[in-house]
C-alpha atoms as a PDB file:
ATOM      1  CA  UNK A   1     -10.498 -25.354  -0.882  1.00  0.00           C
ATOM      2  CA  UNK A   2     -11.290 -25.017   2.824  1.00  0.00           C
ATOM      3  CA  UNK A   3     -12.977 -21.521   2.057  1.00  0.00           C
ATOM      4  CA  UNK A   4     -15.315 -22.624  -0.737  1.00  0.00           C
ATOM      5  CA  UNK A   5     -16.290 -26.000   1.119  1.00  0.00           C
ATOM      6  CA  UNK A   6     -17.815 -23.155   4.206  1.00  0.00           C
ATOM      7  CA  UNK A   7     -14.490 -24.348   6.614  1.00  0.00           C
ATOM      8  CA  UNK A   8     -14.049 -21.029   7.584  1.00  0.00           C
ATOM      9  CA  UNK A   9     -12.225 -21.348  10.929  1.00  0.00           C
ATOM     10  CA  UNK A  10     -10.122 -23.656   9.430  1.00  0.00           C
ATOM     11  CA  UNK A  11      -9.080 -21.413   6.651  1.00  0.00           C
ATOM     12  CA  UNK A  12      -8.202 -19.208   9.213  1.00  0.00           C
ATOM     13  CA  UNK A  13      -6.538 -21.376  11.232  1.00  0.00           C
ATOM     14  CA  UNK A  14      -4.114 -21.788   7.957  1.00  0.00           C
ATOM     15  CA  UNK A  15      -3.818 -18.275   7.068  1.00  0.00           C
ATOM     16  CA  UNK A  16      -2.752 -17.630  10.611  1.00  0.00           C
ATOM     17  CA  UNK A  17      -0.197 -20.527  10.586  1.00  0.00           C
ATOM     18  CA  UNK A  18       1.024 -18.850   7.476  1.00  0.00           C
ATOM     19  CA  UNK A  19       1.897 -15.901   8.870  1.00  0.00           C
ATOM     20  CA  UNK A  20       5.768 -16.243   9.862  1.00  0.00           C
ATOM     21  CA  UNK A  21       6.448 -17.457   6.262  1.00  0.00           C
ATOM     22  CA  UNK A  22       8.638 -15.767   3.879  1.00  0.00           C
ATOM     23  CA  UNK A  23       5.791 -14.606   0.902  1.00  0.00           C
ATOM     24  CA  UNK A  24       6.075 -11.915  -1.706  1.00  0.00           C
ATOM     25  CA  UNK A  25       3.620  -8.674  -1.256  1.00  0.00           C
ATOM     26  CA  UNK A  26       1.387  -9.876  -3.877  1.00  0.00           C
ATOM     27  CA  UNK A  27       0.692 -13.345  -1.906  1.00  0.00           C
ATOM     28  CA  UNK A  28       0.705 -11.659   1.816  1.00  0.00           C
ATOM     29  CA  UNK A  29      -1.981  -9.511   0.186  1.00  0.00           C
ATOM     30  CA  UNK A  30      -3.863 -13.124  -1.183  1.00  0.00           C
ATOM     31  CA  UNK A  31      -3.733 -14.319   1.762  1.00  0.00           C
ATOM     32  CA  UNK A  32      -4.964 -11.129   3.375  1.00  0.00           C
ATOM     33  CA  UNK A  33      -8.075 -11.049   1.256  1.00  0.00           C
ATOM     34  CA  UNK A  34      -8.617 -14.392   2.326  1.00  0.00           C
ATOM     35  CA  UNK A  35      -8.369 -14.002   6.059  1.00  0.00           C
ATOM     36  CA  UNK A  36     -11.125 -11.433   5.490  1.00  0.00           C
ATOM     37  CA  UNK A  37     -13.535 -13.015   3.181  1.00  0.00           C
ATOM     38  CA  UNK A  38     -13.675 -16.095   5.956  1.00  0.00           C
ATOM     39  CA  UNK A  39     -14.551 -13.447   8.626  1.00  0.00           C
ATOM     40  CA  UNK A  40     -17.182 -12.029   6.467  1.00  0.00           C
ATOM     41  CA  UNK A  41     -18.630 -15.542   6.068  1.00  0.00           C
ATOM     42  CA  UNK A  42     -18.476 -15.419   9.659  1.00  0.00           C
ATOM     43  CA  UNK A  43     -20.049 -12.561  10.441  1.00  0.00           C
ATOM     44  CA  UNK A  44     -17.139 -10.759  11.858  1.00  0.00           C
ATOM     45  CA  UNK A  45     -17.573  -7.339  10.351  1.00  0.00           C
ATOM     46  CA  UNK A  46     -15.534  -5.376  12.564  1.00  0.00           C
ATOM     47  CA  UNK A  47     -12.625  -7.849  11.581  1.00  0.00           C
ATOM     48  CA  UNK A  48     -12.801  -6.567   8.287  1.00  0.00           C
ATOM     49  CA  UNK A  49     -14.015  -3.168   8.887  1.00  0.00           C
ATOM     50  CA  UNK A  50     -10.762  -2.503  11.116  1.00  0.00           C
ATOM     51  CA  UNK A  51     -13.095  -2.301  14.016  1.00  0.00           C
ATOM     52  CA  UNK A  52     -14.538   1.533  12.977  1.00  0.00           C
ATOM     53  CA  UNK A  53     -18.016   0.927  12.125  1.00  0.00           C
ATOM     54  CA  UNK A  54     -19.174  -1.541  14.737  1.00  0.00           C
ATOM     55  CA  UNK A  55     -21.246  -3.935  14.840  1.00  0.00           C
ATOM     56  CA  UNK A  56     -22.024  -7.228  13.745  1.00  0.00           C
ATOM     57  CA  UNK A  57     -24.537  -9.456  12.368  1.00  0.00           C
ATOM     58  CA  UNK A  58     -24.811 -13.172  13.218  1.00  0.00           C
ATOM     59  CA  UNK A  59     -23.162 -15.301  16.537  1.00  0.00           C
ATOM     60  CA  UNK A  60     -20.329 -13.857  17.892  1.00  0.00           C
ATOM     61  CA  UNK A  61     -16.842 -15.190  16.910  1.00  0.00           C
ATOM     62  CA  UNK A  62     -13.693 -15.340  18.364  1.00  0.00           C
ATOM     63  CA  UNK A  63     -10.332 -14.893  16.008  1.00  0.00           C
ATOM     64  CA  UNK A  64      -6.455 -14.119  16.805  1.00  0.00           C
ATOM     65  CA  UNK A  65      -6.154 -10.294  16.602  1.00  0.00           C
ATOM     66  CA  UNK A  66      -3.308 -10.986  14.602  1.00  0.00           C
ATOM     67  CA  UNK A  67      -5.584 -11.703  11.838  1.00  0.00           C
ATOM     68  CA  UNK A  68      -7.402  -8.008  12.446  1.00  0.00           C
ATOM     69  CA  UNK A  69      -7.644  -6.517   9.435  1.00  0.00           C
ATOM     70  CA  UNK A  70      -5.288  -3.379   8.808  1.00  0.00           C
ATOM     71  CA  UNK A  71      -5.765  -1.344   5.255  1.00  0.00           C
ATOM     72  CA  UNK A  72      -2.834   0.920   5.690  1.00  0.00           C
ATOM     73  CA  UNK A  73      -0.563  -2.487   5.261  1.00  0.00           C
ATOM     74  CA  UNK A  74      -2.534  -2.682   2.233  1.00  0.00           C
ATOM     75  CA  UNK A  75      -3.193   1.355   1.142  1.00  0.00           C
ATOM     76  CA  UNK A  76      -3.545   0.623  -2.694  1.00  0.00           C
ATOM     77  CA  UNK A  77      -4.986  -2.881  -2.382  1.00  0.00           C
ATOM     78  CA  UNK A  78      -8.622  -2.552  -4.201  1.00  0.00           C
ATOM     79  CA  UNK A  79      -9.845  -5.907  -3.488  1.00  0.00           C
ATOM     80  CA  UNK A  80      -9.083  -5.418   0.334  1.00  0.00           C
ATOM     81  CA  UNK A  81     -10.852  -2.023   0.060  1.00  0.00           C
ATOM     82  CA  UNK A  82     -14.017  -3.661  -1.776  1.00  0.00           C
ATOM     83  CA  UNK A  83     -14.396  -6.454   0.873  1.00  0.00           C
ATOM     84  CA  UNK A  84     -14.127  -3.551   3.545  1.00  0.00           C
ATOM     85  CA  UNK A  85     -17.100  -2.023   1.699  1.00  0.00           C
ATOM     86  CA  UNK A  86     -19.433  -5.227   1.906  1.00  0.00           C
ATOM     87  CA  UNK A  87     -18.570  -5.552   5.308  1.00  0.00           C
ATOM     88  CA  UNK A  88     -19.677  -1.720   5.455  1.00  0.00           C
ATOM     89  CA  UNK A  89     -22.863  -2.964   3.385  1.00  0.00           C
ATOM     90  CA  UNK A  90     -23.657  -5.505   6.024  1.00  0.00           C
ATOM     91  CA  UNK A  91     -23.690  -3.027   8.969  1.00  0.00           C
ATOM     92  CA  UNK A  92     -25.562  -0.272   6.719  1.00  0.00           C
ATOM     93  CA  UNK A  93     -28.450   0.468   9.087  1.00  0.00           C
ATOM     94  CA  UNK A  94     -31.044   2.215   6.063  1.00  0.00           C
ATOM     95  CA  UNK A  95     -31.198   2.060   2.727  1.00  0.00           C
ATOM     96  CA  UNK A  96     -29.788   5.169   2.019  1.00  0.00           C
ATOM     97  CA  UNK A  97     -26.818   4.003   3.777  1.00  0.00           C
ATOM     98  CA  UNK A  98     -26.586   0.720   1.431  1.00  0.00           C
ATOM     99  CA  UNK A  99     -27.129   2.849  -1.445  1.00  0.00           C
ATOM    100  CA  UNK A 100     -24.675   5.410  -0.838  1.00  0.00           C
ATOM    101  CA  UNK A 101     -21.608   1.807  -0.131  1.00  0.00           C
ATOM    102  CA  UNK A 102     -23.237   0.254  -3.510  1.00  0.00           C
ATOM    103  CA  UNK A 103     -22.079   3.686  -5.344  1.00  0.00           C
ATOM    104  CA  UNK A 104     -18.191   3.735  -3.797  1.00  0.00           C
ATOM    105  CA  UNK A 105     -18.090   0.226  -5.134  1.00  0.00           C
ATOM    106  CA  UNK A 106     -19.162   0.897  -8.535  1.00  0.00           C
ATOM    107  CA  UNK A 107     -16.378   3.728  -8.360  1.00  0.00           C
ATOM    108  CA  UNK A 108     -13.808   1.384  -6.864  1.00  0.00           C
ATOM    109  CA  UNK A 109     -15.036  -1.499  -9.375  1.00  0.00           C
ATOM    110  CA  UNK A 110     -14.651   1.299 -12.601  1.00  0.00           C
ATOM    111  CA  UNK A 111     -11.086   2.433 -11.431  1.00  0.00           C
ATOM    112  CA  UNK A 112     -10.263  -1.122 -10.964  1.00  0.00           C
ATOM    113  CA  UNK A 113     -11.567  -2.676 -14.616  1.00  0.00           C
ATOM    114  CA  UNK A 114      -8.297  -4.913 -14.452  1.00  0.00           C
ATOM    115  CA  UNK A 115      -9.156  -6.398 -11.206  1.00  0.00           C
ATOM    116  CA  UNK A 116     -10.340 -10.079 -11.307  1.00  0.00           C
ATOM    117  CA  UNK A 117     -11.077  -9.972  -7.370  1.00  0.00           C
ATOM    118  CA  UNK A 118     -12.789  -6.663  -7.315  1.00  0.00           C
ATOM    119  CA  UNK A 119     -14.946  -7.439  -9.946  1.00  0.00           C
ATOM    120  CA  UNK A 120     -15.832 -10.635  -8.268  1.00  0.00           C
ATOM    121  CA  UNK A 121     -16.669  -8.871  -5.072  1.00  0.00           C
ATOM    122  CA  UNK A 122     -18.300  -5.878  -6.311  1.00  0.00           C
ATOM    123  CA  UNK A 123     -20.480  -8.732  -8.065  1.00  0.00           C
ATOM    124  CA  UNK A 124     -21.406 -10.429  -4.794  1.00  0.00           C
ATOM    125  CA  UNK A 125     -22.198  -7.036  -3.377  1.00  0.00           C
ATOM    126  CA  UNK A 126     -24.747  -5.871  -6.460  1.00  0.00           C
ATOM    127  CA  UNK A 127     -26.257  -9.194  -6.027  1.00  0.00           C
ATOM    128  CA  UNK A 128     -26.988  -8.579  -2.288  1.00  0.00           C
ATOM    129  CA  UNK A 129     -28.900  -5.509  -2.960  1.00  0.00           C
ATOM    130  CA  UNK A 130     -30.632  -6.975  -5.685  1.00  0.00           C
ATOM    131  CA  UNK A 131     -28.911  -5.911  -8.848  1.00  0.00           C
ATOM    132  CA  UNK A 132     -28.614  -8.900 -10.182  1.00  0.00           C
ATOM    133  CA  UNK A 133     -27.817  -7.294 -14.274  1.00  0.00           C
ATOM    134  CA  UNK A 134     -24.843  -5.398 -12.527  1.00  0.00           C
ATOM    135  CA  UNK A 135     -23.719  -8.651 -10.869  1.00  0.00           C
ATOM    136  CA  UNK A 136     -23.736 -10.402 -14.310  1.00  0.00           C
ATOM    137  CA  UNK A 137     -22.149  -7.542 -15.837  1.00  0.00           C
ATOM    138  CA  UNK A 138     -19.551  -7.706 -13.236  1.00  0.00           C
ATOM    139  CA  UNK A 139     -18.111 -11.002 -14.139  1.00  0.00           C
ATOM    140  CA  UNK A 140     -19.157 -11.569 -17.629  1.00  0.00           C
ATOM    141  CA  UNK A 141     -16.437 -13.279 -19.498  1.00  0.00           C
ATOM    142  CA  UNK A 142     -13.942 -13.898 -16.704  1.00  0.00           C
ATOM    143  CA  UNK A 143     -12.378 -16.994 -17.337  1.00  0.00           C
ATOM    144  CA  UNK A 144     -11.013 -17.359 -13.644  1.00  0.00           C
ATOM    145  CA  UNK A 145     -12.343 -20.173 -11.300  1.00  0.00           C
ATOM    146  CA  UNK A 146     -14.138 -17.932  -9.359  1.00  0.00           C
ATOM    147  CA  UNK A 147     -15.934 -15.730 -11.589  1.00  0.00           C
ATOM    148  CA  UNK A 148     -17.253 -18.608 -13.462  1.00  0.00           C
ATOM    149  CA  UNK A 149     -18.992 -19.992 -10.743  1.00  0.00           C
ATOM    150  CA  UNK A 150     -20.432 -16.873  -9.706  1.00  0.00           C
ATOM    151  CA  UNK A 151     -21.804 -16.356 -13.540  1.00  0.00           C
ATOM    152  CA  UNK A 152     -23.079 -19.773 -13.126  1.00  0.00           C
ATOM    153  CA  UNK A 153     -24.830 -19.321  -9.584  1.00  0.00           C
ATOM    154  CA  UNK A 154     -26.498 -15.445 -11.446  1.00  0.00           C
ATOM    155  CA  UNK A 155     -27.874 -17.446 -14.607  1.00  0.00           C
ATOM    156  CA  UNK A 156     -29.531 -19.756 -11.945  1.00  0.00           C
ATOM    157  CA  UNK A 157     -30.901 -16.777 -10.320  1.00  0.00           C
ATOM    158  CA  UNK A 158     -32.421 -15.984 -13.444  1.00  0.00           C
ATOM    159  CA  UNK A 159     -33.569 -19.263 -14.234  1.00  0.00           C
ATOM    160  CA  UNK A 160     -30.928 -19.651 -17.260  1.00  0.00           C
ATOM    161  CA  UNK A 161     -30.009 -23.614 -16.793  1.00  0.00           C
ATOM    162  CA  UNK A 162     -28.712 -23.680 -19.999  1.00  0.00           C
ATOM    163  CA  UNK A 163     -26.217 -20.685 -19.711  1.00  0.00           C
ATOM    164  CA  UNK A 164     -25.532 -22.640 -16.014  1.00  0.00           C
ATOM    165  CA  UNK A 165     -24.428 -25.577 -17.599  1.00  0.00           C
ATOM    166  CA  UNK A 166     -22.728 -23.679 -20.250  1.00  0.00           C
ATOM    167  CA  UNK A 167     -20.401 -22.471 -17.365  1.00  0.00           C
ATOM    168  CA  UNK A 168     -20.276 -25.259 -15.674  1.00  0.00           C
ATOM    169  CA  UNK A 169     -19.023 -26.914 -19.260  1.00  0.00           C
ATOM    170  CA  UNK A 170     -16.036 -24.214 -19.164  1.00  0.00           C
ATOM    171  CA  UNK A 171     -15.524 -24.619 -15.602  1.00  0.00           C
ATOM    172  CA  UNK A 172     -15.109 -28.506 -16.097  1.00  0.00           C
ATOM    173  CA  UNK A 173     -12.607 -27.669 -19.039  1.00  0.00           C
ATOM    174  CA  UNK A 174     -10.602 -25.664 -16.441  1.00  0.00           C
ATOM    175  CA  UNK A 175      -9.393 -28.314 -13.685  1.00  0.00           C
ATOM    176  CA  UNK A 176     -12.329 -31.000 -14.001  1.00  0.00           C
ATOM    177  CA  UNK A 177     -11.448 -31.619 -10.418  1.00  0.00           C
ATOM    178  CA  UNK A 178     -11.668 -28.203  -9.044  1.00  0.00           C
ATOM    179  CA  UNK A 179     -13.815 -27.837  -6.054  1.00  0.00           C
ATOM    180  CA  UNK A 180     -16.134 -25.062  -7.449  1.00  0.00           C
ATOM    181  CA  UNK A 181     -16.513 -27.079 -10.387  1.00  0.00           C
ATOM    182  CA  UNK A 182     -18.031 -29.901  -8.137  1.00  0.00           C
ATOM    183  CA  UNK A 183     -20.300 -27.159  -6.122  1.00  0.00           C
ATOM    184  CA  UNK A 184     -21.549 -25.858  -9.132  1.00  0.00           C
ATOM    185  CA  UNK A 185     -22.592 -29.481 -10.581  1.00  0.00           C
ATOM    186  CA  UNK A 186     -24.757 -29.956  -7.157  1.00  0.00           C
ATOM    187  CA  UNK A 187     -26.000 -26.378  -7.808  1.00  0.00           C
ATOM    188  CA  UNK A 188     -27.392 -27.039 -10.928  1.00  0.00           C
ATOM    189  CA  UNK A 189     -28.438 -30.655 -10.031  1.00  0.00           C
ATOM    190  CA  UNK A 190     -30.571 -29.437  -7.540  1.00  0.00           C
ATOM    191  CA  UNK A 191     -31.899 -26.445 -10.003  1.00  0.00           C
ATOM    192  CA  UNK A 192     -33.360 -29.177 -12.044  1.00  0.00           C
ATOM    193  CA  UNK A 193     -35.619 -31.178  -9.576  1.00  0.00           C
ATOM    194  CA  UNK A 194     -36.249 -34.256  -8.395  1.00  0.00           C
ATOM    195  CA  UNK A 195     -34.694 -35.933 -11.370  1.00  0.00           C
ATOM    196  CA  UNK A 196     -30.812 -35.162 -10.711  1.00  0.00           C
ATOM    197  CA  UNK A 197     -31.348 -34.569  -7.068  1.00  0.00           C
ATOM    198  CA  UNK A 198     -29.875 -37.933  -5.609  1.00  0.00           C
ATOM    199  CA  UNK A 199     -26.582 -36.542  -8.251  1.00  0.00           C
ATOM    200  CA  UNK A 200     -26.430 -33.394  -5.899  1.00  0.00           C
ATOM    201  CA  UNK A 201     -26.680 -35.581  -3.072  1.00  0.00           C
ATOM    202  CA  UNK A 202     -23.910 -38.233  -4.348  1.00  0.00           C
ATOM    203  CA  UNK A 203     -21.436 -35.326  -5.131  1.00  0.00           C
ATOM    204  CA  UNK A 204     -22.186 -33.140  -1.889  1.00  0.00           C
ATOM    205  CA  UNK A 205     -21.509 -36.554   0.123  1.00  0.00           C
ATOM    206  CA  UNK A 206     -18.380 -37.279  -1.651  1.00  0.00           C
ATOM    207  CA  UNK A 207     -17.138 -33.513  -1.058  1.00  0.00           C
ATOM    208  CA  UNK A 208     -18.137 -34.461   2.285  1.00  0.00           C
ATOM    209  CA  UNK A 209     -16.140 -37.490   2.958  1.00  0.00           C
ATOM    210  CA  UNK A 210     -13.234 -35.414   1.897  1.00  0.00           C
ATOM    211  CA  UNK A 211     -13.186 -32.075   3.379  1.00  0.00           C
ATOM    212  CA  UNK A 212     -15.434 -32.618   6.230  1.00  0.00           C
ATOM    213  CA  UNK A 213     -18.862 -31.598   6.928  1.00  0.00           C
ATOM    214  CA  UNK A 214     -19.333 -28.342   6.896  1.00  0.00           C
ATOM    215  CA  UNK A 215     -22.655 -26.089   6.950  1.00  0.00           C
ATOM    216  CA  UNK A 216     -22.883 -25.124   3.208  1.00  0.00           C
ATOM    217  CA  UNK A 217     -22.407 -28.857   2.462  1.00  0.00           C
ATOM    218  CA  UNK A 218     -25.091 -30.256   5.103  1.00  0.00           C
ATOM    219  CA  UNK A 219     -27.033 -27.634   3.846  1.00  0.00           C
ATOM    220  CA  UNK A 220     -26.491 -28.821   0.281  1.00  0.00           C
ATOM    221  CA  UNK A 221     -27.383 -32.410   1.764  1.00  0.00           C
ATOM    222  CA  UNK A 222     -30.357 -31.150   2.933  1.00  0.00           C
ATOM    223  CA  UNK A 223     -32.217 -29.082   0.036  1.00  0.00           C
ATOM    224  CA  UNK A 224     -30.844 -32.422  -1.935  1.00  0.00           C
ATOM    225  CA  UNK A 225     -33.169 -34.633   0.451  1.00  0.00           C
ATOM    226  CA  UNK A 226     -35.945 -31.878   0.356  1.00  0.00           C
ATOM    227  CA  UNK A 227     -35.749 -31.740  -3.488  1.00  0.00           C
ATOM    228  CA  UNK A 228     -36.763 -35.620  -3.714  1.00  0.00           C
ATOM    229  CA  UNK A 229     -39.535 -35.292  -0.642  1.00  0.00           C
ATOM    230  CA  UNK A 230     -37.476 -37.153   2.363  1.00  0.00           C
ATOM    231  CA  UNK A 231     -38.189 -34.271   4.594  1.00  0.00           C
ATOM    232  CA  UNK A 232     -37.202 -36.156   7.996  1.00  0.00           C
ATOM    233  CA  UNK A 233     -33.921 -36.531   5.902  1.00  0.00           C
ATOM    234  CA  UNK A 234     -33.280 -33.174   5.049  1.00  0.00           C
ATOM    235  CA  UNK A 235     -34.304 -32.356   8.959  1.00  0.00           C
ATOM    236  CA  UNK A 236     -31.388 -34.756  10.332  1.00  0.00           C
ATOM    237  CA  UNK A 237     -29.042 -33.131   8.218  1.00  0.00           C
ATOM    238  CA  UNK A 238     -29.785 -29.330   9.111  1.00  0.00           C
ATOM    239  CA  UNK A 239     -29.992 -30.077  13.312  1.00  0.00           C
ATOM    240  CA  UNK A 240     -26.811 -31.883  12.455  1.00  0.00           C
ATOM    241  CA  UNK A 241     -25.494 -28.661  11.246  1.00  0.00           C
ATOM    242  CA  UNK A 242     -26.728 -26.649  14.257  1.00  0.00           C
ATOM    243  CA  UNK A 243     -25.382 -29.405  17.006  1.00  0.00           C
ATOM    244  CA  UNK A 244     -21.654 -30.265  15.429  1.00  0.00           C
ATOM    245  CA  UNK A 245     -21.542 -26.504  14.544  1.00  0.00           C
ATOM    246  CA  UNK A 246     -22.780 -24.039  16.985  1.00  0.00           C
ATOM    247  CA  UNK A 247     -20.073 -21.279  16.286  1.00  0.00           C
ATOM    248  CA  UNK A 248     -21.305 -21.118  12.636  1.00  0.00           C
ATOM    249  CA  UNK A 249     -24.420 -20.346  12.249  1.00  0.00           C
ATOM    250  CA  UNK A 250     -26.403 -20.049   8.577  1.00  0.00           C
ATOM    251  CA  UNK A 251     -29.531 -18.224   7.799  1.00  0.00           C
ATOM    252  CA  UNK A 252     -29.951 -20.540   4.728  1.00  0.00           C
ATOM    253  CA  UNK A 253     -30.235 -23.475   8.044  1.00  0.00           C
ATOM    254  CA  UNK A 254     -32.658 -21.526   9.530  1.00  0.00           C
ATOM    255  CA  UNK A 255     -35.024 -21.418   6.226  1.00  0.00           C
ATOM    256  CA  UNK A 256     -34.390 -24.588   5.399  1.00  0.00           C
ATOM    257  CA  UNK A 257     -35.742 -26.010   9.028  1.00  0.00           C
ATOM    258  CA  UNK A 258     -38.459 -23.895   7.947  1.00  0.00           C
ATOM    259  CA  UNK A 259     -39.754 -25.176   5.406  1.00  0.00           C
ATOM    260  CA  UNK A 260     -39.007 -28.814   6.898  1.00  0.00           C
ATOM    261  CA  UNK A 261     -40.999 -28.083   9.638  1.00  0.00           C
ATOM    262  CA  UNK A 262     -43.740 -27.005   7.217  1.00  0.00           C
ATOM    263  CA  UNK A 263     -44.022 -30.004   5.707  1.00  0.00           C
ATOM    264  CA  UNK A 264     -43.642 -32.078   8.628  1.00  0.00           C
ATOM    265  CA  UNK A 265     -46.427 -30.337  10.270  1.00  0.00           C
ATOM    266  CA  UNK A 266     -44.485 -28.944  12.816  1.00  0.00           C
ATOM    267  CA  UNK A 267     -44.672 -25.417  14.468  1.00  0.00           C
ATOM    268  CA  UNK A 268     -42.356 -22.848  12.417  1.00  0.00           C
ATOM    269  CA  UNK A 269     -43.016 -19.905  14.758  1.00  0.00           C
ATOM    270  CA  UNK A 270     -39.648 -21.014  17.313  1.00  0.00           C
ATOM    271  CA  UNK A 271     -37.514 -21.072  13.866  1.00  0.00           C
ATOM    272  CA  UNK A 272     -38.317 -18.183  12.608  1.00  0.00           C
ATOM    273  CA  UNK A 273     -38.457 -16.336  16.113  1.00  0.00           C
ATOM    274  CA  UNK A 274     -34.653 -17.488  16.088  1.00  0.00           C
ATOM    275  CA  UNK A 275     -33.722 -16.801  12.523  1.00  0.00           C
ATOM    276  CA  UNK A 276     -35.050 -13.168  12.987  1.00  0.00           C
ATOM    277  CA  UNK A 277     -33.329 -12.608  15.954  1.00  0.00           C
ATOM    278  CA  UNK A 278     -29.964 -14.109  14.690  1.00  0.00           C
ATOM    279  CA  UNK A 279     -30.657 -12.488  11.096  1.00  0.00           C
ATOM    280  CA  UNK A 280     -32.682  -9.541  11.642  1.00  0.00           C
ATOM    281  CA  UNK A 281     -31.731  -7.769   8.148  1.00  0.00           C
ATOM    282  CA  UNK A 282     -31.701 -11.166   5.885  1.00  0.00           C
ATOM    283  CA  UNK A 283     -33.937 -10.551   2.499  1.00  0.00           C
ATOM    284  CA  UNK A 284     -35.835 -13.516   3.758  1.00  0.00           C
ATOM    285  CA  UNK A 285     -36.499 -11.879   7.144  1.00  0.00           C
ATOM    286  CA  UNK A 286     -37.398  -8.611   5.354  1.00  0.00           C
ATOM    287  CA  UNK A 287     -39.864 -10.152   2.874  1.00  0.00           C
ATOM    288  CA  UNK A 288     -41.382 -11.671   5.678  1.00  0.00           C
ATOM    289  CA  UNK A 289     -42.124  -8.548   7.497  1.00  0.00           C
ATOM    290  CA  UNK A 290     -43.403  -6.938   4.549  1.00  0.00           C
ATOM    291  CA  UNK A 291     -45.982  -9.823   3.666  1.00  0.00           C
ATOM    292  CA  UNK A 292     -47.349  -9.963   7.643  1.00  0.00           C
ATOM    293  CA  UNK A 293     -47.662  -6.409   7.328  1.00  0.00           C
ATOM    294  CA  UNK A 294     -49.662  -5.965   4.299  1.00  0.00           C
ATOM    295  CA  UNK A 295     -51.550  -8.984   5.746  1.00  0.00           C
ATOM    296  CA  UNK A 296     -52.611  -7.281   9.085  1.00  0.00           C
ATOM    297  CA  UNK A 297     -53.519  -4.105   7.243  1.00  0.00           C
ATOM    298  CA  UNK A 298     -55.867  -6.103   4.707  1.00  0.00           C
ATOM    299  CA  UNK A 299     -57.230  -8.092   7.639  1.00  0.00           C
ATOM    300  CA  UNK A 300     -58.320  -4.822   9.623  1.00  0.00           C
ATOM    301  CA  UNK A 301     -60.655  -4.116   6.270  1.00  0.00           C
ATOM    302  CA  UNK A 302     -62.372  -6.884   7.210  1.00  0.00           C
ATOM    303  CA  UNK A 303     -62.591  -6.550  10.930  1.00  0.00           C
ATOM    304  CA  UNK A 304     -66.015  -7.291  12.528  1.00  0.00           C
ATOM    305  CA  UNK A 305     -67.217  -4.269  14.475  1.00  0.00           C
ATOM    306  CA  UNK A 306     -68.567  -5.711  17.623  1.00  0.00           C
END
């Protein structure tokens, strides 16, 4: 629960206190996969890299070395080899690069058909370089937690509320009370507007009082308050994020001050001078690029010759 509620340190923190305990291969290798999707969240590539690619994107982190990722404990283990390849994705320096990662995991994903987690990952990975059909292909028909909820969060991307509710519907029949069933109700809340906004917000407050507030769910807060116009709202929520967690920091805060500020009247250039620094190769960064370009290339068309 602490990993889908955005508690990534603490999920750490329990994998590591885990580590002494007796636990079959199949369950050191859960909890392995774990460890290593909260340092991806984190931005700690080279944890999950095994340190031989370099780099990293995002604040820096600090983690037990205990917790260092090592695939030759794990030589067959697909799902630790595709989360090693979107960590590889994330410090892909040109296209080409991407491309070439995308390709291994379509190979690892077709040797591995049986795989609920590498299907799930090589999912999250097509939907980061914009395949979103492959991602849906991906997990189409799982009936795990987890690939539900990413099949719901795809048919929002593609504007399918109805097949989103459908999941959440099987979700729900699941465990009613499962945690991703609850993120995916303020999802889909918040697809439909201002009407069921203040339901995202009552749900993403609850999940708050329980597990803490992390950044996904003060983000959550936020886009909630920005959904129904309270802008000011929204704004206390996301500098609450940045002040009570410093160590973790979100592009999605970033955009979402953005377009606060925006509507506050406030000057955006220091936000996104900081979110392109922080998150140089984010879509959002890249689209934004693209636009000023093609803006200062039409504007010298109409340049006044003095």
């Amino acid at each position: 629960a602490q990993y889908w509620m955005g508690h990534y340190q603490l999920c750490l923190d329990e994998a590591k206190s885990m580590i002494r305990r007796p636990m079959s291969p199949e369950l050191k290798a859960e909890r392995e996969e774990f460890v290593q999707r909260a340092h991806l969240a984190l931005g700690a590539l080279d944890k999950v890299t095994g340190g031989t690619t370099g780099g990293s994107r995002g604040p820096k982190h600090h983690h037990d070395e205990k917790l260092l990722l090592d695939l030759t404990r794990f030589p067959t283990h697909a799902g630790l080899q595709a989360l090693s390849l979107k960590a590889q994705y994330e410090q892909a320096k040109t296209e080409d690069a991407q491309q070439a990662i995308v390709d291994k995991m379509k190979v690892l994903l077709s040797d591995n058909q049986g795989s609920v987690n590498v299907s799930l990952y090589a999912s999250q990975l097509f939907l980061r370089h914009g395949l979103v059909k492959d991602a849906l292909q991906s997990v189409y028909g799982g009936t795990d937690m987890e690939r539900m909820s990413m099949s719901l969060q795809l048919y929002l991307k593609l504007d399918r509320i109805d097949l989103a509710e459908q999941q959440l519907t099987s979700l729900r029949n699941a465990d009613e009370d499962a945690v991703l069933c609850s993120l995916g109700s303020i999802h889909i809340a918040l697809a439909k507007g201002r009407s069921t906004a203040s339901d995202a917000l009552h749900v993403a407050n609850a999940l708050s009082e329980q597990y803490g507030p992390s950044p996904l769910l003060l983000n959550l807060m936020a886009c909630a308050h920005m959904t129904m116009g309270n802008y000011a709202d929204a704004e206390t929520r996301l500098l609450e994020c940045q002040r009570e967690h410093p160590q973790q920091v979100l592009a999605d805060t970033y955009i979402n001050l953005l377009v606060c500020s925006q509507y506050l009247g406030k000057d955006v250039a220091p936000v996104m001078k900081e979110l392109q620094q922080a998150f140089p190769a984010h879509p959002y960064c890249q689209a934004f690029e693209r636009v000023d370009s093609a803006f200062e290339r039409e504007s010298l068309k109409y340049k006044v010759k003095a």
